[in-house]
Protein backbone atom coordinates (compact mmCIF):
# COMPACT_ATOMS: atom_id res chain seq x y z
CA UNK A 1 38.20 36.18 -2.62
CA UNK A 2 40.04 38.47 -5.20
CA UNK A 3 43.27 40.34 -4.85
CA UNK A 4 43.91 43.28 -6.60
CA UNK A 5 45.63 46.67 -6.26
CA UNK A 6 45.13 48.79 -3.82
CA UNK A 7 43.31 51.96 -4.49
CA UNK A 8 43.03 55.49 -2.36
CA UNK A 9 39.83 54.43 -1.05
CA UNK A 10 40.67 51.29 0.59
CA UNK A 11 42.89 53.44 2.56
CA UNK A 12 40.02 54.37 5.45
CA UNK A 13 39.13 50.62 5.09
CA UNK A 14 43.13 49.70 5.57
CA UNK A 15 42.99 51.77 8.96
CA UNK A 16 40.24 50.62 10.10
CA UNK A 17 41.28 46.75 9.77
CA UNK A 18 44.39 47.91 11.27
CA UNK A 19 43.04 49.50 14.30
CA UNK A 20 40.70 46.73 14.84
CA UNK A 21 43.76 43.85 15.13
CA UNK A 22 44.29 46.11 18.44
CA UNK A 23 48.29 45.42 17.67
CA UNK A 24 49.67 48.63 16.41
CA UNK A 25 50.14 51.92 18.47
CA UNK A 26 49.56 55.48 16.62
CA UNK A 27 52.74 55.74 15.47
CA UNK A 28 53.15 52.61 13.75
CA UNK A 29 49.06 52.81 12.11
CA UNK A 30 50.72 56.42 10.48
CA UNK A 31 53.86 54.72 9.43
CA UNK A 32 51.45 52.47 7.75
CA UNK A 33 49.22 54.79 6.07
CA UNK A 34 52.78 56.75 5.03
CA UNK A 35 53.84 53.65 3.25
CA UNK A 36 49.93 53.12 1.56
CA UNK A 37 50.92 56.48 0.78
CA UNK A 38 53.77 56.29 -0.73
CA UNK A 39 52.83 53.10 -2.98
CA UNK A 40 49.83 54.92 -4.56
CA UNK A 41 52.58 57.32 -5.45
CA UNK A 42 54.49 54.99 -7.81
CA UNK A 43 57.09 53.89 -5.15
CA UNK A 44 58.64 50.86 -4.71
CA UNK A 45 56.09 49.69 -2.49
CA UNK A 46 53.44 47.24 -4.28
CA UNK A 47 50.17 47.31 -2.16
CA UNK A 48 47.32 44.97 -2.62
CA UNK A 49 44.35 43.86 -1.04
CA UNK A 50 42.21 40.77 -0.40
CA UNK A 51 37.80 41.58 -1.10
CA UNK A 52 35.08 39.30 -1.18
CA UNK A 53 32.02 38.76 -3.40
CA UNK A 54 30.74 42.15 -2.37
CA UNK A 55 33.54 43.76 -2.29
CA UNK A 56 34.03 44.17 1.03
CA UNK A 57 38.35 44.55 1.97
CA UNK A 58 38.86 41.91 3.98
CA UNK A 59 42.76 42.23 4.10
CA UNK A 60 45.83 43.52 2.59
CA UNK A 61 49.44 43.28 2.35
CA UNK A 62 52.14 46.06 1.68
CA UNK A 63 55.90 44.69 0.52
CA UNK A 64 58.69 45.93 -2.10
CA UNK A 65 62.40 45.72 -3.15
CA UNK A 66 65.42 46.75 -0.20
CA UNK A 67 66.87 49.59 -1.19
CA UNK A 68 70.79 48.61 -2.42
CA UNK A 69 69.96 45.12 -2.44
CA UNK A 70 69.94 42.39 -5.45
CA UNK A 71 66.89 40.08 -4.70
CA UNK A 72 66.00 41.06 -1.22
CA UNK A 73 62.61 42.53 -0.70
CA UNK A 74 60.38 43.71 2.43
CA UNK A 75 57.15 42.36 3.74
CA UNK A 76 56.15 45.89 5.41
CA UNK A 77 52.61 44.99 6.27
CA UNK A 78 50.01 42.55 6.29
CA UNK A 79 46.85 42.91 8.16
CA UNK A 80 43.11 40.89 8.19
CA UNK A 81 40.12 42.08 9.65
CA UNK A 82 39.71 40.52 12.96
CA UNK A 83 35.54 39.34 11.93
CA UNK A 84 37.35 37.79 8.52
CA UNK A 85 40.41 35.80 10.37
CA UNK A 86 40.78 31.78 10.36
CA UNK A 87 39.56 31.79 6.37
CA UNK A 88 43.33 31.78 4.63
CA UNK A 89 42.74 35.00 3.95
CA UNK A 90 46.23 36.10 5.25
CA UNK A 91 48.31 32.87 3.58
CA UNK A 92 46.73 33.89 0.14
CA UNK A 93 47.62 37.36 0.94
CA UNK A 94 51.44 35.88 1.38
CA UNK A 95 51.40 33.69 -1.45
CA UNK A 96 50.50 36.10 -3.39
CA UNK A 97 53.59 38.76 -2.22
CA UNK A 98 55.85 35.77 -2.64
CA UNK A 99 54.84 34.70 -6.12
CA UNK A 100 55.40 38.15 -7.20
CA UNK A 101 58.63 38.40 -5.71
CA UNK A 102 59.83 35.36 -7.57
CA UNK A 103 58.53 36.65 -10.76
CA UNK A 104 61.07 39.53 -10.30
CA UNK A 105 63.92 37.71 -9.33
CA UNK A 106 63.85 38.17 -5.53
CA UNK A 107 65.20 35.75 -3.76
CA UNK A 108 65.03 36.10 0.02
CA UNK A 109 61.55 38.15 1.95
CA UNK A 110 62.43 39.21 5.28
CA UNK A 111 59.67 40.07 8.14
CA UNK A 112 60.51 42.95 10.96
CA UNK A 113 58.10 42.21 14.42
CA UNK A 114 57.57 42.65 17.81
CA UNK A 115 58.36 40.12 20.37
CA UNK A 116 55.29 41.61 22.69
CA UNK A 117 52.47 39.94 23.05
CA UNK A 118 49.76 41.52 20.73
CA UNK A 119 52.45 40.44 18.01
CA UNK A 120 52.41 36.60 18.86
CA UNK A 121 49.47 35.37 16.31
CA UNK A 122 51.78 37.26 13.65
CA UNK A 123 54.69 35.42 14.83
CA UNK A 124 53.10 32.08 15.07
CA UNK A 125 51.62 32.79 11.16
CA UNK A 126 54.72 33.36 9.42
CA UNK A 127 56.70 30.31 11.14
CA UNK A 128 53.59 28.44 10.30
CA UNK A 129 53.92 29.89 6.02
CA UNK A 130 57.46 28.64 6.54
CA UNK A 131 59.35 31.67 7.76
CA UNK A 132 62.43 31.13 10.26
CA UNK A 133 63.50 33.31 12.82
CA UNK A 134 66.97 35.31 11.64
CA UNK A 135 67.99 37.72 13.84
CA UNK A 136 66.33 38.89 17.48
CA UNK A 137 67.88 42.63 18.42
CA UNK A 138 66.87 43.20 22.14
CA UNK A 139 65.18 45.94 23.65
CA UNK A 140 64.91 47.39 20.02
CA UNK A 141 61.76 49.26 19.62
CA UNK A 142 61.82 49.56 23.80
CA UNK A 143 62.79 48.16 26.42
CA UNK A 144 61.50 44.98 26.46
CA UNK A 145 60.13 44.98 23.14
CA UNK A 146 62.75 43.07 20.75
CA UNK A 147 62.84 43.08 17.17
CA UNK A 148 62.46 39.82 15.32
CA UNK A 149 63.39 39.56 11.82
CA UNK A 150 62.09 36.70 10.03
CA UNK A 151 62.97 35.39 6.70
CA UNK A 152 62.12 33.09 3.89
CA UNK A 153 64.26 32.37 0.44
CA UNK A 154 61.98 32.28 -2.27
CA UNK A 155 63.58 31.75 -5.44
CA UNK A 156 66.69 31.00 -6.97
CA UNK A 157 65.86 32.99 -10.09
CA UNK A 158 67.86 36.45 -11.73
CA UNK A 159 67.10 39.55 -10.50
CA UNK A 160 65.01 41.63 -12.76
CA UNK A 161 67.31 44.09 -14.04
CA UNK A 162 64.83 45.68 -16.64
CA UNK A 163 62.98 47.49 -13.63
CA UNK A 164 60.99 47.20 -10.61
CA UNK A 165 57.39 47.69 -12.58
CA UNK A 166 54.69 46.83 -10.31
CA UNK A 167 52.41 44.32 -10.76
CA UNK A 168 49.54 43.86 -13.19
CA UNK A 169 47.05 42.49 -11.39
């Protein structure tokens, strides 16, 4: 498995992955492809993705800096195929968003969910990659449907004050 940036064509791909976890309505997959969007643009969003031998996208993740925060950054998406799922593609995937997080100084990574149920294997995977449970707002997104925010502290490290430059993969 490699990692590397993402690039406009893995967008179709992205979708596809994320239609096929069956988890996200239409509104979230084009908040999604908004954010893919926006990182291809140069925003603060740093987008990579997880292929194997062939090339085939197997997964990617989407996170980047809080707006008027020091060293608190945003874990916006992370999605594997469904066919590719039980092969740590999804932990490397993290590791990877956290190591570059500490390499800029952030300290803390904090995770917005669902409390439904086609959100639970997401749930379960970050407490299991050593995320805790912060804050539950109820009947946030509906009611019914809570919002969990999970959270991690990654490094104790400055922040990078020279810039936000994204990665060099």
């Amino acid at each position: 498995m490699v990692i590397r940036p993402c690039v406009l064509p893995d967008r179709s791909k992205i979708l596809h992955i994320l239609q096929a976890t069956k988890a996200f309505n239409n509104t979230e997959l084009g908040v999604a492809l908004e954010v893919f969007d926006d990182a291809l643009k140069g925003d603060d969003y740093t987008c990579v993705c997880a292929v194997d031998g062939s090339e085939t996208l197997t997964g990617y993740i989407c996170f980047g800096p809080i707006p008027m925060t020091d060293a608190s950054y945003d874990l916006y998406w992370i999605a594997v195929d469904p066919t590719c799922e039980k092969r740590g593609i999804g932990g490397e995937l993290l590791r990877y968003a956290e190591a570059a997080v500490a390499r800029h100084g952030g300290m803390h990574i904090y995770i917005e969910t669902s409390s439904t149920e086609p959100y639970g294997k997401a749930r379960y995977f970050y407490m299991k990659h050593g995320y805790a449970v912060a804050s539950i707002f109820e009947d946030f997104y509906r009611i019914g449907d809570n919002k969990i925010t999970f959270t991690k502290r990654i490094s104790t490290g400055s922040r990078d004050t020279v810039g936000r430059e994204k990665e060099g993969i």
